[in-house]
N, C-alpha and C. Protein backbone atom coordinates (compact mmCIF):
# COMPACT_ATOMS: atom_id res chain seq x y z
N UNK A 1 17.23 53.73 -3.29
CA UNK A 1 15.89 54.17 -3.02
C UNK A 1 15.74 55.56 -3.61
N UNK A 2 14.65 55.26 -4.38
CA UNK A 2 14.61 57.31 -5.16
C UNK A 2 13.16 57.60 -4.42
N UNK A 3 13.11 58.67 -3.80
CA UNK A 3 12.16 59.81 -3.87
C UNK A 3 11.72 60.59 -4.73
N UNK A 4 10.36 61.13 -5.31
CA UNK A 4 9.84 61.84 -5.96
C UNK A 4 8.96 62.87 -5.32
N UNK A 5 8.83 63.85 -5.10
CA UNK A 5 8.38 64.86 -4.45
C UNK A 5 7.14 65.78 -5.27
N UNK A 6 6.29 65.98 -5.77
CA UNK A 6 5.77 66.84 -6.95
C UNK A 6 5.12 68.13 -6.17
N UNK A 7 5.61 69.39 -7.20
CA UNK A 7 5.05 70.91 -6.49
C UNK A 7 4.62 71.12 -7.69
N UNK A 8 3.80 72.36 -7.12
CA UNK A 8 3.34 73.15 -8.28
C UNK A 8 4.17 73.26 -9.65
N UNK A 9 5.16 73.59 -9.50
CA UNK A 9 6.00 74.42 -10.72
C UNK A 9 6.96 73.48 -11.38
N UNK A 10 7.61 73.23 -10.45
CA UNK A 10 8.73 71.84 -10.56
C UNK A 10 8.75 70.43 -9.83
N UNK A 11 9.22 69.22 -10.42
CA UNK A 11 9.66 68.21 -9.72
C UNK A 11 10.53 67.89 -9.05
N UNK A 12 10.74 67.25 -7.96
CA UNK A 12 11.95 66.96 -7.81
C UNK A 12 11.84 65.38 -7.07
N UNK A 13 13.52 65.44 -7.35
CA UNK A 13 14.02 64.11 -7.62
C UNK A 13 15.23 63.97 -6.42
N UNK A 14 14.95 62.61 -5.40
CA UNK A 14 15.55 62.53 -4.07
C UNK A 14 15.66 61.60 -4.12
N UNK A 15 17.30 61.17 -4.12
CA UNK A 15 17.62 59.47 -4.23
C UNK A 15 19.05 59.76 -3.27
N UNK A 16 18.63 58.41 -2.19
CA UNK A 16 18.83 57.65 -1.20
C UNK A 16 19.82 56.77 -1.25
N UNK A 17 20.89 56.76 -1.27
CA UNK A 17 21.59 55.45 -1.18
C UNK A 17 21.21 54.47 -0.26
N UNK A 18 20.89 53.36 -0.46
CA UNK A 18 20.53 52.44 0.55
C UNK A 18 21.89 51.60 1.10
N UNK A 19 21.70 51.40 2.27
CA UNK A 19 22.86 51.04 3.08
C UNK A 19 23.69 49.32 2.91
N UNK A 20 24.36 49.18 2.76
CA UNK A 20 25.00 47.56 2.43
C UNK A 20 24.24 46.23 3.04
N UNK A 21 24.39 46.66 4.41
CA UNK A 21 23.67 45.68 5.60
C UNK A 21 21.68 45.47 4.85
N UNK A 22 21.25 46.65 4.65
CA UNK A 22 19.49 46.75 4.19
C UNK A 22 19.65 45.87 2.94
N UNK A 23 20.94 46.04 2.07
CA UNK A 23 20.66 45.25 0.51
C UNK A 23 20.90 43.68 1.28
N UNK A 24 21.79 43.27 1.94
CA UNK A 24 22.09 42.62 3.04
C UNK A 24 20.65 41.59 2.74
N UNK A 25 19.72 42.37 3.62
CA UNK A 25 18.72 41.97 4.65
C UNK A 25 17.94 41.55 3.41
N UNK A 26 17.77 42.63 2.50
CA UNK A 26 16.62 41.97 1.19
C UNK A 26 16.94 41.16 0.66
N UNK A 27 19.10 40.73 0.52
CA UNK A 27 18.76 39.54 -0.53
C UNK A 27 18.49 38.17 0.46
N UNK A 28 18.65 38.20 1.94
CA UNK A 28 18.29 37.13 2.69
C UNK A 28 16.68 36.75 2.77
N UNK A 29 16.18 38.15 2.45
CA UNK A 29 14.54 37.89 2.77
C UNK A 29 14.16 37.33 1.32
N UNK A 30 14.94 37.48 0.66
CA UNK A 30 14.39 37.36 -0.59
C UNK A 30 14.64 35.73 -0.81
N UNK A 31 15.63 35.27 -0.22
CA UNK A 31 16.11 33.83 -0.43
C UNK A 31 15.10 32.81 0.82
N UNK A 32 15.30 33.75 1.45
CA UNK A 32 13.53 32.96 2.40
C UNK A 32 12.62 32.76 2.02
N UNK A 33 11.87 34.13 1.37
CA UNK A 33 10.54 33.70 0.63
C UNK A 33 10.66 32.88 -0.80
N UNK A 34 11.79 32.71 -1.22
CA UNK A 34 12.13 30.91 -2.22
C UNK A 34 11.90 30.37 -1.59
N UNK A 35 12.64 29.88 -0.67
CA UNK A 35 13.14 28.67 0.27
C UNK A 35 11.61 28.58 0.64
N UNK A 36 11.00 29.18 1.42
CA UNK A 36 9.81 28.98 1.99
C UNK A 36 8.57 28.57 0.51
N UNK A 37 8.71 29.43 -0.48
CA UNK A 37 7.12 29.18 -1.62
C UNK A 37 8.23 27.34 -2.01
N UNK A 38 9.45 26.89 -2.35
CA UNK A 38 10.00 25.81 -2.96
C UNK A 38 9.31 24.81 -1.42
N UNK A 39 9.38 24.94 -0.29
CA UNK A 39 9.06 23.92 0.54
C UNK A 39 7.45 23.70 0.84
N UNK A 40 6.64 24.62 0.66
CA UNK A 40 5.23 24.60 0.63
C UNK A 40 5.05 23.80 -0.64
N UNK A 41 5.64 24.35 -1.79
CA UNK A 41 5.12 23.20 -3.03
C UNK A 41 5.65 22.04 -2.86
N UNK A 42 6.35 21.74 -2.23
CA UNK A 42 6.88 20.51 -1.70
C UNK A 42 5.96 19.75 -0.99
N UNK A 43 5.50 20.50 -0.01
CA UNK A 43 4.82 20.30 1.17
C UNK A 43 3.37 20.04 0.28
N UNK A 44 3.07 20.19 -0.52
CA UNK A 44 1.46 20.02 -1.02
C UNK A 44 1.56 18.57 -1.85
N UNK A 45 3.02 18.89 -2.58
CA UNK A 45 3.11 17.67 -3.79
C UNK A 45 3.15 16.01 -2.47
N UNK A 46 3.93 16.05 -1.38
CA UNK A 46 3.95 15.23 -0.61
C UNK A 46 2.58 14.52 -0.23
N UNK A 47 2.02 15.95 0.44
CA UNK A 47 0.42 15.68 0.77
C UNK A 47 -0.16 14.69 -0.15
N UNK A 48 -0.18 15.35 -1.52
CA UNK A 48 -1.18 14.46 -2.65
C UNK A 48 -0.40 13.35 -2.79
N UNK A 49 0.99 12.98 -2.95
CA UNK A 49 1.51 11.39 -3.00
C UNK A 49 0.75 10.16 -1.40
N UNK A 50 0.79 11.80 -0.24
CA UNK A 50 0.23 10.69 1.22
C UNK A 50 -1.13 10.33 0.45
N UNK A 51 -1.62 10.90 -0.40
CA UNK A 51 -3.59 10.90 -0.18
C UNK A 51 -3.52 9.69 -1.01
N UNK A 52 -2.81 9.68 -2.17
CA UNK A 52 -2.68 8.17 -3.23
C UNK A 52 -2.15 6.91 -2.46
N UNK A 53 -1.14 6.93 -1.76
CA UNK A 53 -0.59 5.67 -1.20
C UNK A 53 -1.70 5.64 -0.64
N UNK A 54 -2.37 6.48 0.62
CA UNK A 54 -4.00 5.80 1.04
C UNK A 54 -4.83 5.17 0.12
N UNK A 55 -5.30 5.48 -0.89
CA UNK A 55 -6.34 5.45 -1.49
C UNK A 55 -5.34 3.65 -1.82
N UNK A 56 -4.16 4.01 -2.42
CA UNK A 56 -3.74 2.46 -2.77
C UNK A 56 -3.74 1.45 -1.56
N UNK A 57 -3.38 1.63 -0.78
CA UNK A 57 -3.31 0.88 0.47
C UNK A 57 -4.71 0.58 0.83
N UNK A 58 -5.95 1.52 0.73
CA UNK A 58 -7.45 1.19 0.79
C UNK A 58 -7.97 -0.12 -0.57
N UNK A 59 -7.08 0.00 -1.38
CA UNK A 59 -7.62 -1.09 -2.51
C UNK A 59 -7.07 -2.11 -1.97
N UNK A 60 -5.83 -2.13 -1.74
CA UNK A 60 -5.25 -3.33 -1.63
C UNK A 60 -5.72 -4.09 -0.49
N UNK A 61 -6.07 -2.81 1.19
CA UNK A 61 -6.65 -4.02 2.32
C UNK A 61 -7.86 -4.44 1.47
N UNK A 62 -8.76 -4.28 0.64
CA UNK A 62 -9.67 -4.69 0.08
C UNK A 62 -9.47 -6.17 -0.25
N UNK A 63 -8.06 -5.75 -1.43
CA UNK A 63 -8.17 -7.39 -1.96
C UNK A 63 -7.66 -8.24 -1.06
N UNK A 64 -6.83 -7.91 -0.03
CA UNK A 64 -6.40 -8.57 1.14
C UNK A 64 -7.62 -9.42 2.13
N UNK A 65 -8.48 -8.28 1.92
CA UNK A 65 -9.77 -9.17 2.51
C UNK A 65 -10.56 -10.19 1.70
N UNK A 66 -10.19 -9.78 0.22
CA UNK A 66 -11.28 -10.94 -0.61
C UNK A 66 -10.72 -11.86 -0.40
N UNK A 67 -8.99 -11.77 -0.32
CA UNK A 67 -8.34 -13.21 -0.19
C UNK A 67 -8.67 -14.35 0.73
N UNK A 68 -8.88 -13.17 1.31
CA UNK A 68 -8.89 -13.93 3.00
C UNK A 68 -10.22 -14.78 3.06
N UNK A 69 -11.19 -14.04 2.41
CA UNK A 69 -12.43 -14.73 2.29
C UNK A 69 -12.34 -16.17 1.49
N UNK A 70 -11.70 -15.83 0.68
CA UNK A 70 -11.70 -16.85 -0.37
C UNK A 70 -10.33 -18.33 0.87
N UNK A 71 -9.56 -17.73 1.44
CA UNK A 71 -8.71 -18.69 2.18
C UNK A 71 -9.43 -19.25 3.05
N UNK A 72 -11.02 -18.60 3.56
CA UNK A 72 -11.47 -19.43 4.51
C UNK A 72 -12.38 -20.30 3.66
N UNK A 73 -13.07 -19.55 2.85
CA UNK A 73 -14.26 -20.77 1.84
C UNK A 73 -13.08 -21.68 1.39
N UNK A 74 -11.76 -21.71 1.07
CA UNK A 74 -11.54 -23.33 0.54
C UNK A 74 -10.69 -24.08 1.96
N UNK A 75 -10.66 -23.50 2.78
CA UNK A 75 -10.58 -24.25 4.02
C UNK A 75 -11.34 -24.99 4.47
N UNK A 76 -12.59 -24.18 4.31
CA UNK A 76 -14.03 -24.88 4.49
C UNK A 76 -14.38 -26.04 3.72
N UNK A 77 -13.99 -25.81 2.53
CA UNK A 77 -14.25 -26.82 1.71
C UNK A 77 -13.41 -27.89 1.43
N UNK A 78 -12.08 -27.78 1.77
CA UNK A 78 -11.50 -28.89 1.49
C UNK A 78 -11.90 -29.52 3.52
N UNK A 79 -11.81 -28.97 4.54
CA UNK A 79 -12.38 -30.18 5.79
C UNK A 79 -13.31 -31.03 5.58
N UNK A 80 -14.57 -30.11 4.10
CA UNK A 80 -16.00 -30.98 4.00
C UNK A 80 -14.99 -32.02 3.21
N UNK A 81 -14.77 -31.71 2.32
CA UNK A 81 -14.06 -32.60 1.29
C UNK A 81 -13.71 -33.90 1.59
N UNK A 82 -12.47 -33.55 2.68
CA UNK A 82 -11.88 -34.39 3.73
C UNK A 82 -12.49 -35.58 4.28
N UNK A 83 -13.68 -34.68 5.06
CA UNK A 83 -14.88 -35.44 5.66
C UNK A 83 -15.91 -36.46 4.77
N UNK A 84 -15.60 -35.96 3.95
CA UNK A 84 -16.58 -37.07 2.41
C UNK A 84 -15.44 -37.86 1.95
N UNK A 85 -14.54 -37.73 2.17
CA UNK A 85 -13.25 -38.57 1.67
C UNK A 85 -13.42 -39.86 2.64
N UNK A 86 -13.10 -39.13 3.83
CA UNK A 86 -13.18 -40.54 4.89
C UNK A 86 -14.59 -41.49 4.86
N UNK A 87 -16.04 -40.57 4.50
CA UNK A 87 -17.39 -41.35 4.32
C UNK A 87 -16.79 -41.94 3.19
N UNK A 88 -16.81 -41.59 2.25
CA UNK A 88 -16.39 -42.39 0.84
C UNK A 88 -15.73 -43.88 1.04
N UNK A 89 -14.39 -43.74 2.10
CA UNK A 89 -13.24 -44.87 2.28
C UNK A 89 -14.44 -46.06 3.28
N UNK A 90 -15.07 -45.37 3.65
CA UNK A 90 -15.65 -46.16 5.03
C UNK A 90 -17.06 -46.60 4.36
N UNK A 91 -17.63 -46.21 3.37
CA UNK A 91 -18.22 -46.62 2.07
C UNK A 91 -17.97 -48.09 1.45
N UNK A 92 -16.66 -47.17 0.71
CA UNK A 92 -16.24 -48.57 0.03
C UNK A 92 -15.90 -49.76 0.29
N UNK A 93 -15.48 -49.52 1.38
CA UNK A 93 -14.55 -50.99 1.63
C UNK A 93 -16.18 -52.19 1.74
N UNK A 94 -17.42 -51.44 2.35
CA UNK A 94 -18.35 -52.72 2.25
C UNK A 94 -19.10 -52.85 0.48
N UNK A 95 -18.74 -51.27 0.12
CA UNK A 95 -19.30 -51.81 -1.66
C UNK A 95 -18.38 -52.59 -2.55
N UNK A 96 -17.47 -52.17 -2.53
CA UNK A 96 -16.08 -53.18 -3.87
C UNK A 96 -15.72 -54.23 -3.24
N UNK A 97 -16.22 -55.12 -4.07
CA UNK A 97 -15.67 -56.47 -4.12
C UNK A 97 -14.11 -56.84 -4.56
N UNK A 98 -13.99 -55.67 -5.56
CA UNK A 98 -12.35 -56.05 -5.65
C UNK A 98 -11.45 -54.78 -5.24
N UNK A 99 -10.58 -55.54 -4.16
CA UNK A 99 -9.61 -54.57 -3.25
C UNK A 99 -8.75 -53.98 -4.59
N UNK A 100 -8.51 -54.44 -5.85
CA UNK A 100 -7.92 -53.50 -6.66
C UNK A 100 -8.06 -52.23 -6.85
N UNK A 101 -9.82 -52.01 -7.13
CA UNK A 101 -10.38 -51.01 -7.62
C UNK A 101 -10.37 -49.92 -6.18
N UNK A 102 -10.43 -50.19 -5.37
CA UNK A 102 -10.50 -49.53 -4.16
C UNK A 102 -9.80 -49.07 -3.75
N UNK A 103 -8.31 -49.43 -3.81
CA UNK A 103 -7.15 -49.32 -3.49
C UNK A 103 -6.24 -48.49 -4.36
N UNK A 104 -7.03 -48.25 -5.74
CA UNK A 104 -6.75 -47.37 -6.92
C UNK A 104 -7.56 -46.33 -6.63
N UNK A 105 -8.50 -46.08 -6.01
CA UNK A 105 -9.53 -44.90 -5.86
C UNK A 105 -8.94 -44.44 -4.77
N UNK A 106 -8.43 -44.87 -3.44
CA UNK A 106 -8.18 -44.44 -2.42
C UNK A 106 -6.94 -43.71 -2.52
N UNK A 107 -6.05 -44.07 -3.62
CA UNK A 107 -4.78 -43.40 -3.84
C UNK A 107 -4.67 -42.56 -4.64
N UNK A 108 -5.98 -42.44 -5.92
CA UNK A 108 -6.56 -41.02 -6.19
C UNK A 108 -7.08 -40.41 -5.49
N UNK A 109 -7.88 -40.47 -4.34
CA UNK A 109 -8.25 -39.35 -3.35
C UNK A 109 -6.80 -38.74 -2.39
N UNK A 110 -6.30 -39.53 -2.16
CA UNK A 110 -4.93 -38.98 -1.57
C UNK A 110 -4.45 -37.83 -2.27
N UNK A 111 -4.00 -38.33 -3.48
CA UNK A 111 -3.41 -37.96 -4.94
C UNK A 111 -4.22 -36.05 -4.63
N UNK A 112 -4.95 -36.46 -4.75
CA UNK A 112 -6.02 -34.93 -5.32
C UNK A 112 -6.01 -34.12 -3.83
N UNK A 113 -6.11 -34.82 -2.45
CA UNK A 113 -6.25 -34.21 -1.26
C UNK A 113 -4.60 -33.36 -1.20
N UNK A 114 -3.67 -34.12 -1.65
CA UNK A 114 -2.35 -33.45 -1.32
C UNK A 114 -2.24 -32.37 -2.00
N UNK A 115 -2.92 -32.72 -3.14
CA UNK A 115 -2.45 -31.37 -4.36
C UNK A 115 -3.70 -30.29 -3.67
N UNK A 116 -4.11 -30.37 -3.09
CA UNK A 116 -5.40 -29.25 -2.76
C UNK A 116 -4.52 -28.45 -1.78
N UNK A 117 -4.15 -29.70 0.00
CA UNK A 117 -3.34 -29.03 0.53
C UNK A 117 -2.03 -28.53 0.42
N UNK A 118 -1.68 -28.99 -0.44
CA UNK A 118 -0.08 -27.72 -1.22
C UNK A 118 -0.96 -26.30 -1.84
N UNK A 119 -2.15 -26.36 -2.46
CA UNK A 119 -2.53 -25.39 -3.08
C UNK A 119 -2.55 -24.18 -1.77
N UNK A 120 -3.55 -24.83 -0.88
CA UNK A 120 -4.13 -24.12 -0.26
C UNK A 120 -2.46 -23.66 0.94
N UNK A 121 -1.46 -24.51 1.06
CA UNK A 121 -0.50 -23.77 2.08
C UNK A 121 0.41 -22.71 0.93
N UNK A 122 0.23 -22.91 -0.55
CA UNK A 122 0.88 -22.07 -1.08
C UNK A 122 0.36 -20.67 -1.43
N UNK A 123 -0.97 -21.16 -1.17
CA UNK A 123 -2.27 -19.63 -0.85
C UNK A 123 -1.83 -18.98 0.07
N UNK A 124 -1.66 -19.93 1.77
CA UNK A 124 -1.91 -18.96 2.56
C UNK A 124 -0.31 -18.16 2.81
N UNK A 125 0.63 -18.89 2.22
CA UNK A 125 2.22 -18.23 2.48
C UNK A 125 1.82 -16.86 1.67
N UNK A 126 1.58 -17.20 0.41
CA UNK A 126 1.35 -15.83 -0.17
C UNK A 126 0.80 -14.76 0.23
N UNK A 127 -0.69 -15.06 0.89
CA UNK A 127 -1.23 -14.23 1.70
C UNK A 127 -0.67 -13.29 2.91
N UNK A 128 0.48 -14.56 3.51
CA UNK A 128 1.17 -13.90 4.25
C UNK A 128 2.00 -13.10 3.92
N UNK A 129 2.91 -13.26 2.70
CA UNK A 129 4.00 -12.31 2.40
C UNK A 129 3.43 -11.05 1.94
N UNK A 130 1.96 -11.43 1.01
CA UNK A 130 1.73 -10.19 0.66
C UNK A 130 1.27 -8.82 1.94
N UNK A 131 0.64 -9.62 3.32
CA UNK A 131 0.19 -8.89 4.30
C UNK A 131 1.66 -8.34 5.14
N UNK A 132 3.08 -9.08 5.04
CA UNK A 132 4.10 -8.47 5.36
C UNK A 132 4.39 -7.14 4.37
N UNK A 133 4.21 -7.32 3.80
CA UNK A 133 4.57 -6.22 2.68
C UNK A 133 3.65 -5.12 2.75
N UNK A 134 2.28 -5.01 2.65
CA UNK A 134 1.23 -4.20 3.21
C UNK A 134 1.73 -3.40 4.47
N UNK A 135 1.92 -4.56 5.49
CA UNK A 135 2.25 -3.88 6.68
C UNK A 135 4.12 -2.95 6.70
N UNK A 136 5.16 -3.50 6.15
CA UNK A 136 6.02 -2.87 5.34
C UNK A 136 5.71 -1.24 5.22
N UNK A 137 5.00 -0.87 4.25
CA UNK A 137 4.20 -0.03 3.67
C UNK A 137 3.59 0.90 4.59
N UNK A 138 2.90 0.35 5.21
CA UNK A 138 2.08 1.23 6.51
C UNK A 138 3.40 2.13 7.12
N UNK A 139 4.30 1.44 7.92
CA UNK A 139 5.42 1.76 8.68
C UNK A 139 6.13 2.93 7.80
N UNK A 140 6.69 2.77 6.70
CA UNK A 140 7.14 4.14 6.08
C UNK A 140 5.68 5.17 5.63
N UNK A 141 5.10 4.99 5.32
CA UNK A 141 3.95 6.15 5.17
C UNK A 141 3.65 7.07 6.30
N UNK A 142 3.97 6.04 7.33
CA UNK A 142 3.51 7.00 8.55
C UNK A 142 4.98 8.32 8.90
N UNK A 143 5.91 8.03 8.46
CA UNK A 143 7.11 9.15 8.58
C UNK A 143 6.66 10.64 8.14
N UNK A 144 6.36 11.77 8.89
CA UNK A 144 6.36 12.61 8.73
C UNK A 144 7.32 13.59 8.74
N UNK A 145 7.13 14.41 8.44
CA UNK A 145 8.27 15.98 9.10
C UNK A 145 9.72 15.98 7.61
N UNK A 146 10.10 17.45 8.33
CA UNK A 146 10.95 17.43 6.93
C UNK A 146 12.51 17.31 7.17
């Protein structure tokens, strides 16, 4: 530590040895205020990764919901389906005269009803894994603290 003193005529010059323990204390304070400015930029860069996983997690319950919409309209539509399948069977049997042709149509409606319901249970598994995974996601985001 230097002192400078100024008079009229002359300067003078007053230097201090500073004590071991004080150099001590500054290089600890000095390694704090790192430690502390390195964990605040930390602490901000974290923040803005929490604000993006929201914003992603806000798109995705989105498409999670279109799905869902879309899993109930072809639910809906394959019961009508269903339901015109059975009018159709209960139809035919008094229009066709020949049990061939009928019996070939009835095993194309099968044919097409199975492949709908595989579609639609391979929809909704997906739906599910993808909503495990969403929810996955939630559970670590919420971890705070350092």
């Amino acid at each position: 530590m230097c002192l400078m003193a100024q008079s009229d005529d002359e300067e003078e010059v007053i230097v201090y040895k500073t004590h071991p323990l004080y150099r001590d204390l500054e290089s600890k304070i000095d390694s704090l205020l790192y430690d502390s400015n390195f964990l605040n930029n930390r602490c901000h860069s974290l923040i803005k990764e929490l604000y993006e996983l929201k914003e992603e997690k806000e798109k995705l319950q989105s498409k999670y919901d279109e799905s869902r919409k879309t899993i109930q309209t072809l639910q809906g539509s394959h019961f009508k389906m269903s339901e015109q399948q059975k009018e159709l069977n209960r139809k035919q049997k008094g229009i066709f005269s020949k049990p061939f042709e009928v019996q070939k149509e009835n095993t194309l409606l099968k044919k097409e009803v199975e492949e709908l319901k595989n579609d639609l249970t391979y929809f909704i598994k997906s739906t599910e894994t993808f909503q495990n995974i969403l929810g996955s996601q939630d559970r670590s985001v919420e971890k705070f603290g350092l």
